[in-house]
Each structure stands twice: as C-alpha cells, then as structure tokens.
Protein backbone atom coordinates (compact mmCIF):
# COMPACT_ATOMS: atom_id res chain seq x y z
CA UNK A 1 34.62 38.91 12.53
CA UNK A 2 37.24 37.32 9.83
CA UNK A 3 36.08 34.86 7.26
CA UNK A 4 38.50 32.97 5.73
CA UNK A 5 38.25 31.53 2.25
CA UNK A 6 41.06 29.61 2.80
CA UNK A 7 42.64 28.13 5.80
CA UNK A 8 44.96 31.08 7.46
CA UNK A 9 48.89 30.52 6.54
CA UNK A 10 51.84 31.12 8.10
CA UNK A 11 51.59 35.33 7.30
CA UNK A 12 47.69 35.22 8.67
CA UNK A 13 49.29 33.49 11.40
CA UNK A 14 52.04 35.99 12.26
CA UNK A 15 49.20 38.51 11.95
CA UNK A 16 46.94 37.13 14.74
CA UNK A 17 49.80 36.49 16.65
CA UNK A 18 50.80 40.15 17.13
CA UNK A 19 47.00 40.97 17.70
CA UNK A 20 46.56 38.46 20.38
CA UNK A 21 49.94 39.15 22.12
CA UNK A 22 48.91 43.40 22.35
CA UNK A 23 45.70 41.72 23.82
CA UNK A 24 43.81 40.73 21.68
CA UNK A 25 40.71 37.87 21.29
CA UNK A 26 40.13 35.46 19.06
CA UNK A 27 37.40 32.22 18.28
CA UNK A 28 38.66 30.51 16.02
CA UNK A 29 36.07 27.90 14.58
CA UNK A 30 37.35 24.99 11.73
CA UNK A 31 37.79 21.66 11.38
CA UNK A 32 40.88 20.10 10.12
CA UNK A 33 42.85 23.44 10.47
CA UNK A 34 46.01 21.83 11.49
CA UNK A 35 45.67 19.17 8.49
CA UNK A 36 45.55 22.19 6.22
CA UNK A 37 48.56 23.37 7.82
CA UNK A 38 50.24 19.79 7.82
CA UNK A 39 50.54 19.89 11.27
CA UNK A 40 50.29 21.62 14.84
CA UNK A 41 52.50 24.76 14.62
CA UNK A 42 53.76 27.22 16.74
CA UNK A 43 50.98 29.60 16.77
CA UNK A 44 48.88 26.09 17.77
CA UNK A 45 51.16 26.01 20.99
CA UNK A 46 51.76 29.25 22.32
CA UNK A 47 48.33 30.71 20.85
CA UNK A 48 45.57 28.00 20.78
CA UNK A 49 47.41 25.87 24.08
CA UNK A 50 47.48 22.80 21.35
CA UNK A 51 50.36 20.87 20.71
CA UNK A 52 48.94 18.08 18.33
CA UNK A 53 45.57 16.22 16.39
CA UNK A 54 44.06 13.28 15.62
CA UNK A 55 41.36 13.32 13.28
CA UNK A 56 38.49 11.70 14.79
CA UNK A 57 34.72 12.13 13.60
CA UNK A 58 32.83 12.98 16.04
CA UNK A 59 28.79 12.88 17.13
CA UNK A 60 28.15 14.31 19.78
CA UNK A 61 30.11 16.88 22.36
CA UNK A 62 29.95 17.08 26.19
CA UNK A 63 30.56 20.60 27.68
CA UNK A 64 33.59 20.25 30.87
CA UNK A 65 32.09 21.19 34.56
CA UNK A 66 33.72 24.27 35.33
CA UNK A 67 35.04 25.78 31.98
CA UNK A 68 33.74 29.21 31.12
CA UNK A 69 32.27 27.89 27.38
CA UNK A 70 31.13 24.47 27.54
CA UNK A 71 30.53 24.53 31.54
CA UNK A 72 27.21 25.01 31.42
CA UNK A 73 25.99 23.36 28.17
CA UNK A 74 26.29 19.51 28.92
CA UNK A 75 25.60 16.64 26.37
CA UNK A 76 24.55 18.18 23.22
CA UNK A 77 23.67 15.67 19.76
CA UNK A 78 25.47 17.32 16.55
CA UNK A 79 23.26 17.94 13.59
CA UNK A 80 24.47 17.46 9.98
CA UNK A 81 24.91 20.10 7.11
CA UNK A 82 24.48 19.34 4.07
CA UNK A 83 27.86 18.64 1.58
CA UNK A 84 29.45 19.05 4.48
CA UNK A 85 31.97 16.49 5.93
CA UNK A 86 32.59 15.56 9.32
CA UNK A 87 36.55 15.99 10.07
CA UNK A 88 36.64 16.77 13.03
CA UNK A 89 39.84 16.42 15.36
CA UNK A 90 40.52 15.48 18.81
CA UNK A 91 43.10 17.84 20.36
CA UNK A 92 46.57 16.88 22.40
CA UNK A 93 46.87 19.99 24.40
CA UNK A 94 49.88 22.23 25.35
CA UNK A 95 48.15 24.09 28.01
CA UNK A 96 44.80 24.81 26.84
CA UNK A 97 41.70 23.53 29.50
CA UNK A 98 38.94 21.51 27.52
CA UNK A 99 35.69 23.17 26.88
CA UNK A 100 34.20 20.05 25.14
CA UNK A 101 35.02 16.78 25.25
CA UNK A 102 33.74 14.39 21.96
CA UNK A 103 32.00 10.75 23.02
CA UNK A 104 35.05 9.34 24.03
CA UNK A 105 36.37 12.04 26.39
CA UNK A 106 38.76 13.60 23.94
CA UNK A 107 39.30 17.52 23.76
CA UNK A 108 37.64 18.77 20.84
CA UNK A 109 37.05 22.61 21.98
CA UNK A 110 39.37 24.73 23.89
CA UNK A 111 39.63 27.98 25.98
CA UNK A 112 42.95 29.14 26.76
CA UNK A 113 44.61 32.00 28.39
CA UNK A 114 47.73 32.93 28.51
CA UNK A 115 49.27 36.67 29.67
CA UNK A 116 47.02 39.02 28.53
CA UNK A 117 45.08 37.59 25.64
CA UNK A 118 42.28 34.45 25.50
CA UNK A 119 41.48 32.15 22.71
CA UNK A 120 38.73 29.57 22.00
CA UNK A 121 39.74 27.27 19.09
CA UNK A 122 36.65 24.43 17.71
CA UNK A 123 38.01 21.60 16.12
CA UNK A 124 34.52 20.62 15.80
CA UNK A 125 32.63 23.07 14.19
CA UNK A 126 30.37 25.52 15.33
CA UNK A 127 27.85 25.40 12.66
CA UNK A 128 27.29 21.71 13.75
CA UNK A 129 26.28 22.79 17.10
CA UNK A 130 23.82 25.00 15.87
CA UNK A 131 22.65 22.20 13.68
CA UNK A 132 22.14 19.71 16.33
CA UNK A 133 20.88 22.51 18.65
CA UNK A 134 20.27 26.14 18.17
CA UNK A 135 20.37 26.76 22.37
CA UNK A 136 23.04 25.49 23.25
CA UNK A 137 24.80 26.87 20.13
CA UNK A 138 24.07 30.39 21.19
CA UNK A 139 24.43 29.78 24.53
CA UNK A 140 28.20 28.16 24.38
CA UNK A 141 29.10 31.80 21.72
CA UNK A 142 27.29 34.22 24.58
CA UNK A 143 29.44 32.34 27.15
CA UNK A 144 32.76 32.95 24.43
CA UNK A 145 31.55 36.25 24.22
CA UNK A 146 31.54 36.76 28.09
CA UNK A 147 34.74 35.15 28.97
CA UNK A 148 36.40 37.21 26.83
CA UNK A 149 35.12 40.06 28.40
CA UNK A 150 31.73 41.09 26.57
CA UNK A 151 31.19 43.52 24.21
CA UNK A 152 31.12 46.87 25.86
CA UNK A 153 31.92 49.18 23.36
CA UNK A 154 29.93 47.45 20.72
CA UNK A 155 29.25 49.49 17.68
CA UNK A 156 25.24 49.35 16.79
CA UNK A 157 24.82 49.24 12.68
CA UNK A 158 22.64 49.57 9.96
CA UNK A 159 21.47 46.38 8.89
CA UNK A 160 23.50 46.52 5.47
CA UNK A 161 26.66 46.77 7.66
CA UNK A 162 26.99 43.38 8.18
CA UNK A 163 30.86 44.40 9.28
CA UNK A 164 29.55 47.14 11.67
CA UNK A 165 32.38 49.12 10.10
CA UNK A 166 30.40 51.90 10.17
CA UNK A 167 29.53 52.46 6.25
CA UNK A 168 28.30 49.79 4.18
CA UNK A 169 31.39 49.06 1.28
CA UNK A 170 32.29 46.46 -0.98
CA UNK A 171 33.58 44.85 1.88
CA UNK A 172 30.25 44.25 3.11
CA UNK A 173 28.97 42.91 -0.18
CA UNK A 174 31.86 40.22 -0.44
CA UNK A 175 30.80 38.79 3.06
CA UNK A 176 26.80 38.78 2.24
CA UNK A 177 27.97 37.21 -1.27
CA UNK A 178 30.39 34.44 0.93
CA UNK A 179 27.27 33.76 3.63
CA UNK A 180 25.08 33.44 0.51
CA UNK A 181 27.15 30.60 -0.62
CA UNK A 182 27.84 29.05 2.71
CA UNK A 183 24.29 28.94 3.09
CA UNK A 184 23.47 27.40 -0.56
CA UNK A 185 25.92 25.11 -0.38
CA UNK A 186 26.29 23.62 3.05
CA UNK A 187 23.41 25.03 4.73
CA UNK A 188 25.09 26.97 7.04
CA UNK A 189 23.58 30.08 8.24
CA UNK A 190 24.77 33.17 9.38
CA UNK A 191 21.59 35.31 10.84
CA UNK A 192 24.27 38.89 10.44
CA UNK A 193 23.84 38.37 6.81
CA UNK A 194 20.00 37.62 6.32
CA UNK A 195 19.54 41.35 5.96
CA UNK A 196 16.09 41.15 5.12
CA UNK A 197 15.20 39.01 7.98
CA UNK A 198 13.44 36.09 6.52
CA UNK A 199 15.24 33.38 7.50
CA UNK A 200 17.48 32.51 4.58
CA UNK A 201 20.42 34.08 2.92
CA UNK A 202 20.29 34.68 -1.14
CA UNK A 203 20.36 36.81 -3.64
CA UNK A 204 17.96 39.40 -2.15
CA UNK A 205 20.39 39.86 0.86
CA UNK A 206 22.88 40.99 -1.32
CA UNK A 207 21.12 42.93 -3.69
CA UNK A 208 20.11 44.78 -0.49
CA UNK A 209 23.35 45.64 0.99
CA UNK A 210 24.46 46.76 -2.32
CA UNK A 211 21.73 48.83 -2.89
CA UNK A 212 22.91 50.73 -0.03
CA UNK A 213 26.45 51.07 -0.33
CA UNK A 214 27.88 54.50 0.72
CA UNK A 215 25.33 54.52 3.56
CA UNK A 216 26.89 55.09 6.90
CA UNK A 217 25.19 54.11 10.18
C-alpha cells in the first residue's frame, strides 16, 4: 500500500503506469484527484477507463448488479469524518464499468480492465464508506481484493511492520506517524497501524513500532 501526502503528479503517474501495464493492480481511493490535477489526463483514460468529472457531493452510494465491487453491496448511507469535506466527483467514463452509482445514478466508483492489468479508482472516498458502514466497507475492499485476484502470496508480519516489508524501518515509522494524523485530524482510521490493538491510532502506536525497529519478521 502507497500513501500519498500529496496528490500523485505527472512522474507518480508515469510510475504506476509502467507498473500497471507489466501487470500490475492498483485501488486508487481520493476525492477530487482530477481537480488536483486540473483535469482528466491520460493516465485517467487509458488507466482508470475515465475520461472526465464533475464535482458533485454526494450522500449516499448504490453498488451496480453485476460488477465484481459494488455488486453485492446495494444502497449504503455515507457517514461523515470529521474536518473532512465532501468533494466528491461523478465520473464520465472512457471505458471503465460503474461499481457505484451516487443518488442520482452517476458513476462515482469504477473497476476497469484493460489487457493484463485491473484498476478500481473511488471518487468518493473509502473512508466514508466505512464511516457510514463498517460491512459493507470491508466487504466492497474483500471483493477489490478478490477481483484482482486475492492475495496468494501474502507476506504474514510482525505487527510493527505495518509495510509487511519484512523488517520494521523508518519507513514504517513515517506511515504509523501519517495514520496517527489521519486519525487525529479527520478521524480516519487505519486498523494496520493501531499496533497495539486498542482501537485508536496515537502516539503509543508509534512509539511501538519504533521501539522495534531493526526487527525482522
């Protein structure tokens, strides 16, 4: 998993585009990504399947009969984060099937694949769908998860490791510090980084995966 601090530019795009075109998978999960980028761009199209947006807040989400993430979820109520502001877009798509549709039957969640890679792009937040309903949240990433193929080679890790790299490093420490604030200041959170497993993510988490860097798994 790749947190971004910023929304990905033009070099993070060429990046993904050369992982996804040797294969690759990718959910990509943020809200007013191609306002960031001042508009759709070519990545959107031959990448996401999405050729243009039209910001356009957004309730509630209604998964499509028949698509491999939203098929089975239905109507589902968003909840609200706190400090956090609801930009969400509606999608004009270049390809890409809907996954969810907002109130008003516009794409707002995608699947698409195209030769040998797959890509799920929320212009609606996940975090909201966890907000509004923790089921259907996990449900709609296990059914991501599956569609692109499951995880059969998945690496089991140490708590600390939130990156399952295999050794808990700085890297690990930067992501528990960035879920830390996520979770302070929007109330978003990330259950990977509540290391000590009581239900919120602070200081202690971090303290803890720093107190074990060098450890491998």
């Amino acid at each position: 998993m790749t947190k971004w601090a910023a929304t990905p530019n033009a070099t993070d795009e060429g990046n993904l585009a050369s992982y996804l075109s040797g294969g690759g998978r990718l959910l990509l999960s943020a809200q007013d990504y191609m306002k960031e980028r001042s508009a759709a761009t070519n990545f959107d199209s031959s990448y996401l399947g999405v050729a243009s947006y039209q910001e356009v807040p957004n309730s509630q989400l209604n998964g499509v009969i028949g698509n491999p993430i939203g098929g089975n979820i239905g109507h589902v109520v968003l909840g609200s984060i706190p400090n956090f502001q609801n930009f969400a877009d509606a999608l004009g798509l270049s390809g890409a099937p809907s996954a969810f549709v907002n109130g008003v039957n516009q794409s707002t969640i995608t699947s698409y694949e195209s030769g040998n890679f797959k890509t799920a792009f929320f212009s609606t937040e996940w975090a909201r769908i966890a907000a509004g309903n923790a089921s259907a949240a996990q449900q709609t990433l296990s059914n991501a998860v599956n569609w692109f193929g499951g995880c059969p080679n998945a690496v089991p890790c140490i708590p600390p490791d939130v990156d399952c790299s295999g050794i808990v490093d700085i890297v690990d420490i930067i992501l528990t510090a960035q879920a830390w604030n996520d979770y302070t200041q929007s109330g978003i959170f990330e259950a990977d980084y509540d290391v000590n497993s009581d239900n919120v993510i602070d200081i202690l988490d971090v303290m803890l995966v720093t107190a074990a860097l060098g450890q491998s798994d």
